[in-house]
C-alpha atoms as a PDB file:
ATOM      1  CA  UNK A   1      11.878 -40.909  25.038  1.00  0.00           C
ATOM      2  CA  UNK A   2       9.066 -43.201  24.173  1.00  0.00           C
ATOM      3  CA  UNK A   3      10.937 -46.228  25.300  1.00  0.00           C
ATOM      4  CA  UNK A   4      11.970 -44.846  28.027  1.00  0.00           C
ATOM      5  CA  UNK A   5       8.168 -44.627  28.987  1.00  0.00           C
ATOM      6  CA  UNK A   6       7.493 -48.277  27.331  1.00  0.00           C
ATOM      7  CA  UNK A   7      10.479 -49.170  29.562  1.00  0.00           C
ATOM      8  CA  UNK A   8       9.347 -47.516  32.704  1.00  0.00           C
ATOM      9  CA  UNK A   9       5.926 -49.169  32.147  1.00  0.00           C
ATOM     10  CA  UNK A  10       7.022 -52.422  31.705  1.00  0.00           C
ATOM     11  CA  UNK A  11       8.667 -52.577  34.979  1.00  0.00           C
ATOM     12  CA  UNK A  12       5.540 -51.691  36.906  1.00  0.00           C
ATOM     13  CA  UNK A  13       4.162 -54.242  35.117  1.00  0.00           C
ATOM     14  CA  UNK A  14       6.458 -56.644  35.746  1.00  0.00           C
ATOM     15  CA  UNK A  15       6.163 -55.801  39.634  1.00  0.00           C
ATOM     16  CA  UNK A  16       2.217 -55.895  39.400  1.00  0.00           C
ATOM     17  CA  UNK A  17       2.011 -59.489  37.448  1.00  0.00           C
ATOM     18  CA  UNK A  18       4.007 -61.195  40.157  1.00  0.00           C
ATOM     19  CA  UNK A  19       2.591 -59.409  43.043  1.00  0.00           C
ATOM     20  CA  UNK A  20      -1.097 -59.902  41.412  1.00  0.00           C
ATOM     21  CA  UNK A  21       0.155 -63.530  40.826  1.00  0.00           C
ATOM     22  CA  UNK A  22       0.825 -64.113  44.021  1.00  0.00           C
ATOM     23  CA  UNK A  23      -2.119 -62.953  45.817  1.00  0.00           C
ATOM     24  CA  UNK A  24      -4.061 -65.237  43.021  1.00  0.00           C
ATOM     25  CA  UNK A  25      -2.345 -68.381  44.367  1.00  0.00           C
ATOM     26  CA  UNK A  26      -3.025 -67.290  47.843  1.00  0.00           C
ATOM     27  CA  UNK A  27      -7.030 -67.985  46.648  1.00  0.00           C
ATOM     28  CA  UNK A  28      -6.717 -70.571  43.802  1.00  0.00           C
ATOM     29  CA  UNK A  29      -2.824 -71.742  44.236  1.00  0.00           C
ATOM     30  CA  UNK A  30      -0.289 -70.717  41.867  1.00  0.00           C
ATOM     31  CA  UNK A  31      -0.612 -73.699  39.619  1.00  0.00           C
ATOM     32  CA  UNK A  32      -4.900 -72.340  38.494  1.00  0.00           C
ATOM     33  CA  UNK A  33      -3.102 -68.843  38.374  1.00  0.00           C
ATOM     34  CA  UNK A  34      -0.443 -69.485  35.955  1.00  0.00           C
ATOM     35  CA  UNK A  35      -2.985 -71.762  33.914  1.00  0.00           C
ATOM     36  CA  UNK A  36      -4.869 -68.434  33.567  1.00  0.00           C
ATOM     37  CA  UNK A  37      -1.569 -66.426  32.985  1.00  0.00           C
ATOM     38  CA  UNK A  38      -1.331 -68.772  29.633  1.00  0.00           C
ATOM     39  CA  UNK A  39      -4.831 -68.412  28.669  1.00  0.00           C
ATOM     40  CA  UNK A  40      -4.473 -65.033  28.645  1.00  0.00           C
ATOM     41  CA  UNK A  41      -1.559 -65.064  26.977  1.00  0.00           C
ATOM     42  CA  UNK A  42      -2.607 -67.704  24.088  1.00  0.00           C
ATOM     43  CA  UNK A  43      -5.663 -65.570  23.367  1.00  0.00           C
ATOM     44  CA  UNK A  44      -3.413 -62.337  23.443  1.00  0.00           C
ATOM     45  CA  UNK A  45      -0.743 -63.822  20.909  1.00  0.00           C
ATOM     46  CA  UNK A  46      -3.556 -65.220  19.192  1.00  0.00           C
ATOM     47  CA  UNK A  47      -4.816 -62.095  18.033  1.00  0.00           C
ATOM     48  CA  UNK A  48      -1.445 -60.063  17.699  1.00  0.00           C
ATOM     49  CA  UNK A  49      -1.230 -62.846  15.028  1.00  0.00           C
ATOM     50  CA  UNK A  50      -4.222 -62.346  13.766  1.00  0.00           C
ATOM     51  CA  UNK A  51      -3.474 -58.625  13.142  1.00  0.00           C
ATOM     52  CA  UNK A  52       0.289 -58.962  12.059  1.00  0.00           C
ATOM     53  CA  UNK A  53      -1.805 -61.465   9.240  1.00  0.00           C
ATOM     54  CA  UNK A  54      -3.939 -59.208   8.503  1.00  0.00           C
ATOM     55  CA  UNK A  55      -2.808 -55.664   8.932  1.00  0.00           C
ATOM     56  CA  UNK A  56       1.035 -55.751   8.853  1.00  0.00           C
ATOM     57  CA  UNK A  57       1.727 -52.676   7.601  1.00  0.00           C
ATOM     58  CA  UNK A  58       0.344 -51.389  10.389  1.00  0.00           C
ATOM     59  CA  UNK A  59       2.706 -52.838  12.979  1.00  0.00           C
ATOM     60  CA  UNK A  60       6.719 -52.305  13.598  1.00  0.00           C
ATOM     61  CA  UNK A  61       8.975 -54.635  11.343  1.00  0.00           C
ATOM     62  CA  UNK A  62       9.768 -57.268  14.243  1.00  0.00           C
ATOM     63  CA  UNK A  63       5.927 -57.901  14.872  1.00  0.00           C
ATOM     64  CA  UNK A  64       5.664 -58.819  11.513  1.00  0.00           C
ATOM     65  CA  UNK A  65       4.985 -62.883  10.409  1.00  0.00           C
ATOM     66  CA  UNK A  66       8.014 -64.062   8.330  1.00  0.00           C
ATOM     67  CA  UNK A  67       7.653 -67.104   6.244  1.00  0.00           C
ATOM     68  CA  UNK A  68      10.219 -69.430   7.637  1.00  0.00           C
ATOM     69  CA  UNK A  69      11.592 -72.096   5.550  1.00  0.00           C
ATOM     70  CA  UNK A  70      12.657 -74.274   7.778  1.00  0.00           C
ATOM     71  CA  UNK A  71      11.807 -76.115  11.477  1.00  0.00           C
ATOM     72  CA  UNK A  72      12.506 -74.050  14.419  1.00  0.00           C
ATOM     73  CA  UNK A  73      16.319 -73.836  16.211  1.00  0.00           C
ATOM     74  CA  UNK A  74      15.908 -75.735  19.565  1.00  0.00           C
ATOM     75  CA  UNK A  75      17.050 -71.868  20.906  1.00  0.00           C
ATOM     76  CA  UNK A  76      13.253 -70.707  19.781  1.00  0.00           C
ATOM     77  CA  UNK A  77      11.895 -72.615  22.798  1.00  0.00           C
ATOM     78  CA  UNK A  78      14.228 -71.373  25.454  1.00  0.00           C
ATOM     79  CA  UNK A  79      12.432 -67.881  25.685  1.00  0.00           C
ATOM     80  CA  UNK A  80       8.955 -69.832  26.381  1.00  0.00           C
ATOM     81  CA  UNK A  81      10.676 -71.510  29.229  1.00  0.00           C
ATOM     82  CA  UNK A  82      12.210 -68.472  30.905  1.00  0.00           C
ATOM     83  CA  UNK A  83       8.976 -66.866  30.879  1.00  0.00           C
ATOM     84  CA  UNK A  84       6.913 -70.082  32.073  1.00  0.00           C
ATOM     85  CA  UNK A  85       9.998 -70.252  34.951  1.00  0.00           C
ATOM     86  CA  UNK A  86       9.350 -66.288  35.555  1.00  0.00           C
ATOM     87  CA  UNK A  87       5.651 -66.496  35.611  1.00  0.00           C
ATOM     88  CA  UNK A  88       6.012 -69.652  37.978  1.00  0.00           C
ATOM     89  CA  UNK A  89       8.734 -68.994  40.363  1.00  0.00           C
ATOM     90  CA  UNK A  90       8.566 -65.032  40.816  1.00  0.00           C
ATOM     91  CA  UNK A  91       4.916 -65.469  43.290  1.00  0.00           C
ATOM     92  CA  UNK A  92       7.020 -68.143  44.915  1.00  0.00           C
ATOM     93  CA  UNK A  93      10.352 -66.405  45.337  1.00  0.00           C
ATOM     94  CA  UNK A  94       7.988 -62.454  46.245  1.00  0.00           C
ATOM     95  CA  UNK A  95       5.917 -64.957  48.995  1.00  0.00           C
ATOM     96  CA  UNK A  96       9.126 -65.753  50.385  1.00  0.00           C
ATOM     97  CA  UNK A  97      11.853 -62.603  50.400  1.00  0.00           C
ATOM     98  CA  UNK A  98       9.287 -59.770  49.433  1.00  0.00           C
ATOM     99  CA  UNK A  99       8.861 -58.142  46.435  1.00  0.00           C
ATOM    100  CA  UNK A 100      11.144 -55.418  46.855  1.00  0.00           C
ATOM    101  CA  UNK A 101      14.356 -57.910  47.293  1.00  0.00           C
ATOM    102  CA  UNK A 102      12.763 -60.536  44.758  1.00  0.00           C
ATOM    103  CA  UNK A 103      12.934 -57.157  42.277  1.00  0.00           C
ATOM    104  CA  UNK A 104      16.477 -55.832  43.372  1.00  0.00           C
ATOM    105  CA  UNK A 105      17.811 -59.331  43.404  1.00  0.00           C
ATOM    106  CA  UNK A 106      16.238 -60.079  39.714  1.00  0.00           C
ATOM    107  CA  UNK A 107      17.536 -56.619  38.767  1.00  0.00           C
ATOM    108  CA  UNK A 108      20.954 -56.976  39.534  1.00  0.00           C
ATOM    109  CA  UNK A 109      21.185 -60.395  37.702  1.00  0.00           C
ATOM    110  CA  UNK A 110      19.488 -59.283  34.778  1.00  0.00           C
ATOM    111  CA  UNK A 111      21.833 -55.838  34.577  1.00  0.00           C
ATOM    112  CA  UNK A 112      24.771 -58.467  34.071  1.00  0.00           C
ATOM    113  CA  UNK A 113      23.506 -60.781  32.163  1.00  0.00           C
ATOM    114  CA  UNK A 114      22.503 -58.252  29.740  1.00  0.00           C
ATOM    115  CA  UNK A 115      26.149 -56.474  30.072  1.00  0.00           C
ATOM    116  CA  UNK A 116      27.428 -60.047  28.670  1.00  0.00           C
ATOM    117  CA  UNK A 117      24.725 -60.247  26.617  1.00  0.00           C
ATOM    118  CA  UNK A 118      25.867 -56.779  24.797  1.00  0.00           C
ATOM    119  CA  UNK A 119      29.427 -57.689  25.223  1.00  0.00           C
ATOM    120  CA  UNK A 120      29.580 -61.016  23.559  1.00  0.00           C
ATOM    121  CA  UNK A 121      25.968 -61.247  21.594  1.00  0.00           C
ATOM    122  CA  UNK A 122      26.133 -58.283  20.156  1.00  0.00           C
ATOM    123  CA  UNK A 123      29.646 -56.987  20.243  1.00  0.00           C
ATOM    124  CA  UNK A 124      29.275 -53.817  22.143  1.00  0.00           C
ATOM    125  CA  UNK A 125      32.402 -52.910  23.388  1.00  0.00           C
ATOM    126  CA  UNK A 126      33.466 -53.388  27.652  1.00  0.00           C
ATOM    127  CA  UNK A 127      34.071 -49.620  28.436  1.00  0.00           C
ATOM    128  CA  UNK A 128      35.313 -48.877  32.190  1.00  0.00           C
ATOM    129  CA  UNK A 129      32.310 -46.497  32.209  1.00  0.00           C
ATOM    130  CA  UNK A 130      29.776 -49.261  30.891  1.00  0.00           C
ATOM    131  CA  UNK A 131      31.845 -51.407  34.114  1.00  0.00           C
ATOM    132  CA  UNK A 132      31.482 -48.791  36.499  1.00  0.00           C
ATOM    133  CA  UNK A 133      28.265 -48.215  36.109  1.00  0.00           C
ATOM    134  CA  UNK A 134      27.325 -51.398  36.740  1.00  0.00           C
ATOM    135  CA  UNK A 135      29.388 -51.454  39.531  1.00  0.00           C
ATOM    136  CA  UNK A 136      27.428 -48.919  41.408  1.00  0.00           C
ATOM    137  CA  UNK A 137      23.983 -49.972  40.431  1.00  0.00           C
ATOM    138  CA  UNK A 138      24.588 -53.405  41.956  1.00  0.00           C
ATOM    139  CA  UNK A 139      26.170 -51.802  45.218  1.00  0.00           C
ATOM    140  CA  UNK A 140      23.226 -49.288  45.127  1.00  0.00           C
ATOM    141  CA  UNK A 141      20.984 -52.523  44.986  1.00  0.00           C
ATOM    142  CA  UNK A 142      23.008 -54.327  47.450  1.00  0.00           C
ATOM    143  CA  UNK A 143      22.553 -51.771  50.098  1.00  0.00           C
ATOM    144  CA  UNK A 144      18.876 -51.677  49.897  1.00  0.00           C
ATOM    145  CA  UNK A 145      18.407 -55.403  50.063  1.00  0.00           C
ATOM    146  CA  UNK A 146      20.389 -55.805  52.695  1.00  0.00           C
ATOM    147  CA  UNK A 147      18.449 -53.536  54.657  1.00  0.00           C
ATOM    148  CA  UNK A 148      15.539 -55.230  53.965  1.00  0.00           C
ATOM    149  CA  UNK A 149      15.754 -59.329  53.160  1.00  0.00           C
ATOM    150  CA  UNK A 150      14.027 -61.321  55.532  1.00  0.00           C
ATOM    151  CA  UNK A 151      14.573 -64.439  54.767  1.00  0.00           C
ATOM    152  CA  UNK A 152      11.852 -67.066  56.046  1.00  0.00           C
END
């Protein structure tokens, strides 16, 4: 149930950064607004390093620093570039469609990349249930963006 909640809580959040974003770049532009985005985010990861240093018994296993014996896979990078694309393109795409289409549109393509994600990443079985659900989420989505998108 908790990550349900975590889950839940994310999302608003994810709604709120870009939305919040793009007001930001309606005052400074969107290039001084994701500069501050990384600030914030340096300092933040900063000091969850700190603490996983420091007090790492006191954090979740995957928080904790590992000591890594050798250079980075060119794969560790690709995660900082999705979110630097996310952080930079979402106040672009919301100023454009809306943020209810930008989210349906972003939900729908994350629900099946994940599904192939599980399938072929992790090795969770294709069930016609796992399929069908899918199915109707993305007509579910599909309906509501259609009756919404205004494209400019």
């Amino acid at each position: 149930m908790k990550f349900l909640i975590i889950s839940c809580a994310l999302g608003a959040a994810v709604v709120l950064q870009n939305t919040l974003n793009r007001e930001t770049a309606y005052s400074w532009g969107l290039t001084k607004a994701v500069t501050l985005n990384a600030i914030i985010f340096v300092v933040l990861a900063g000091a969850l390093w700190l603490w996983a240093n420091f007090f790492p018994d006191s954090l979740p296993e995957i928080y904790r620093l590992k000591s890594a014996t050798s250079l980075p896979s060119k794969w560790f990078f690709l995660p900082g570039i999705f979110g630097f694309l996310l952080v930079t393109l979402s106040p672009y795409c919301i100023s454009q469609i809306g943020a209810a289409a930008f989210f349906l549109f972003l939900v729908c393509s994350q629900m099946i990349v994940s599904f192939l994600w599980d399938s072929f990443a992790q090795s969770i079985p294709i069930s016609g249930l796992r399929v069908t659900g899918i199915f109707f989420a993305l007509i579910g989505a599909s309906l509501i963006a259609a009756s919404q998108v205004k494209f400019r």
